[in-house]
Protein backbone atom coordinates (compact mmCIF):
# COMPACT_ATOMS: atom_id res chain seq x y z
CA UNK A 1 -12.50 -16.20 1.56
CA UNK A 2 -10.91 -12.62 1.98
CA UNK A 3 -8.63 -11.69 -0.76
CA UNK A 4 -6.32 -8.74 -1.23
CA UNK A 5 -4.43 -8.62 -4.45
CA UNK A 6 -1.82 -5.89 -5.14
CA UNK A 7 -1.08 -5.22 -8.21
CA UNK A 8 1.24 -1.91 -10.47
CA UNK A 9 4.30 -3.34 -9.43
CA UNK A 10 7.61 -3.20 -11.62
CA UNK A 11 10.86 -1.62 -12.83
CA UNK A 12 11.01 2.16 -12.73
CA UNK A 13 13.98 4.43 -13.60
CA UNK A 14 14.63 6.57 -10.54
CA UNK A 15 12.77 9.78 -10.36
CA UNK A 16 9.92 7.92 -12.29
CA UNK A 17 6.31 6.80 -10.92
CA UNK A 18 4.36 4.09 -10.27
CA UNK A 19 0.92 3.43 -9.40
CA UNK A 20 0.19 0.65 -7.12
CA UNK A 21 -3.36 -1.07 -6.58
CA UNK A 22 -5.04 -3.64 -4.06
CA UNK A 23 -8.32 -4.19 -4.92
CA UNK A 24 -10.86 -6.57 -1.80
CA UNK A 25 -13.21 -8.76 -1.84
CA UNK A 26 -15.34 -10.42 0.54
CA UNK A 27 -14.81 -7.68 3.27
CA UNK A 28 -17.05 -4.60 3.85
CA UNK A 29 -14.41 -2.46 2.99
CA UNK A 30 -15.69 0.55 4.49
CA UNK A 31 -15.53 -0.84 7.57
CA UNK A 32 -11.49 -1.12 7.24
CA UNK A 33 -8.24 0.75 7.63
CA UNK A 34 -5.86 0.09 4.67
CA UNK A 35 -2.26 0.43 4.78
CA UNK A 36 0.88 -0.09 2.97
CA UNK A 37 3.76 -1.96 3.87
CA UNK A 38 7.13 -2.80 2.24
CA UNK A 39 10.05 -4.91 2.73
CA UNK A 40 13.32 -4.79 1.37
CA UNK A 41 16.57 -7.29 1.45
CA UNK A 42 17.56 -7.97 4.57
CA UNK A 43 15.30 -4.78 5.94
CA UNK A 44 11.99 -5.58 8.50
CA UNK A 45 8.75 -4.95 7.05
CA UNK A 46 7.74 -1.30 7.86
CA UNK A 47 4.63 0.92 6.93
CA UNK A 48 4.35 3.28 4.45
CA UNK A 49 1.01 4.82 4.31
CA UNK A 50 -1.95 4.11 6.11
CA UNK A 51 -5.59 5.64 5.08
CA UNK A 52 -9.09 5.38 7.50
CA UNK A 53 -11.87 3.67 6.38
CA UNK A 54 -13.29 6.88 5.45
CA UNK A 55 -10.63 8.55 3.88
CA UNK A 56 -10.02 11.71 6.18
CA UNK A 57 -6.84 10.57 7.50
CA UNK A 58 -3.87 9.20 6.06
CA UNK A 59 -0.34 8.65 7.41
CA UNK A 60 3.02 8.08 6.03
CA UNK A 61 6.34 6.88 6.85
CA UNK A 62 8.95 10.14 6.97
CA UNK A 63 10.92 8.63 4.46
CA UNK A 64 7.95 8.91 1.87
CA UNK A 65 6.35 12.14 2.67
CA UNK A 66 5.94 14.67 -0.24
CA UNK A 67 6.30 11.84 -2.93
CA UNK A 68 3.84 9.12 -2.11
CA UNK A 69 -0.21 9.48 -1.59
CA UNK A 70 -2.08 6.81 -0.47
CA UNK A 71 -6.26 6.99 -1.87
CA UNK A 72 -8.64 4.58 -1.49
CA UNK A 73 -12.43 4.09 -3.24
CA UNK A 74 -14.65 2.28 -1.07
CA UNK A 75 -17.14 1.82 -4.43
CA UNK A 76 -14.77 -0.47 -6.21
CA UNK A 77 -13.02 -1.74 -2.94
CA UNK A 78 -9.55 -0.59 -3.94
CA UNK A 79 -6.64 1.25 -2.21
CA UNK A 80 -4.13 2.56 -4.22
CA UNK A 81 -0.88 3.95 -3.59
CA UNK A 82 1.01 6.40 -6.20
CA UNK A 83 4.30 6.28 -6.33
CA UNK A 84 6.84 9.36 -7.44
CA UNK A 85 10.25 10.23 -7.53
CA UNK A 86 10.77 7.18 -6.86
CA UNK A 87 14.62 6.38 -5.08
CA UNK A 88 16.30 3.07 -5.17
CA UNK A 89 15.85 2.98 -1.37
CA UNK A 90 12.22 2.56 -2.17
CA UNK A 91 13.23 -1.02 -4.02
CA UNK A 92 10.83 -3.54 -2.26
CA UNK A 93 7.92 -5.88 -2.05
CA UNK A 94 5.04 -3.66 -1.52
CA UNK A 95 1.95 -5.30 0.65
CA UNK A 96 -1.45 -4.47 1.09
CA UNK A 97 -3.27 -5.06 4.67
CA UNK A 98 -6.86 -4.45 6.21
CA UNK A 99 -7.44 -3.68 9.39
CA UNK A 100 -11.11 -3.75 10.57
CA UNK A 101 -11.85 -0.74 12.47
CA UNK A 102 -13.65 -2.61 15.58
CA UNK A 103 -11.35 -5.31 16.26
CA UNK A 104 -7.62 -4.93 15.38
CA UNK A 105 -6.74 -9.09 15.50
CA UNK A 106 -8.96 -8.97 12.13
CA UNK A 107 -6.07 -8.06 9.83
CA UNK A 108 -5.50 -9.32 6.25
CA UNK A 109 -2.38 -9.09 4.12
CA UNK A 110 -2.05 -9.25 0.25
CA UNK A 111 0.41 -11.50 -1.44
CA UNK A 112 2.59 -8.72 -2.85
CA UNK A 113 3.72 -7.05 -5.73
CA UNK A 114 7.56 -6.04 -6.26
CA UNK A 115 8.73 -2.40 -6.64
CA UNK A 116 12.60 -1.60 -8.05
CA UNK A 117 13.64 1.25 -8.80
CA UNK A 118 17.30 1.45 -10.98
CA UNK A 119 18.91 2.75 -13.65
């Protein structure tokens, strides 16, 4: 069974940090594009950073530039997503999904870990 499991999640003052994980199993991991997604209240899903299997390119939603960086380690199978100056905007549940590289229907989404940033 695939499994994706996010994890780092909490309450941050804004302007602080957090680190978020999502560590695989039972994919070959290498073979995969991660990305981040969020969702907010009332708000659609949207991505937030996305990083190749091999790590040389990453993308990011405009709204996150300059204070998130996605990173992955294909050795221990985790993505990880860090997380500063954090905004309240930011307040969401934070999903991790897989996306094998040779067949885009093969997609696999974590169960989510919740982000909120306030004071």
């Amino acid at each position: 069974q695939v499994q994706l499991v996010e994890s780092g999640g909490g309450l941050v003052q804004p302007g602080g940090s957090l680190r978020l994980s999502c560590a695989a199993s039972r994919i070959t991991f290498s073979r995969y594009t991660m990305s981040w997604y969020r969702q907010a209240p009332g708000k659609e899903r949207e991505l937030v950073a996305s990083i190749t299997s091999a790590g040389a390119v990453t993308n990011y939603a405009d709204s996150v530039k300059g204070r998130f960086t996605i990173s992955r380690d294909n050795a221990k199978k985790t993505v990880y997503l860090q997380m500063n100056n954090l905004k309240p905007e930011d307040t969401a549940a934070y999903y991790c999904q897989a996306t094998y590289d040779y067949d885009s229907s093969l997609n696999y989404w974590g169960q989510g870990t919740q982000v909120t940033v306030s004071s």
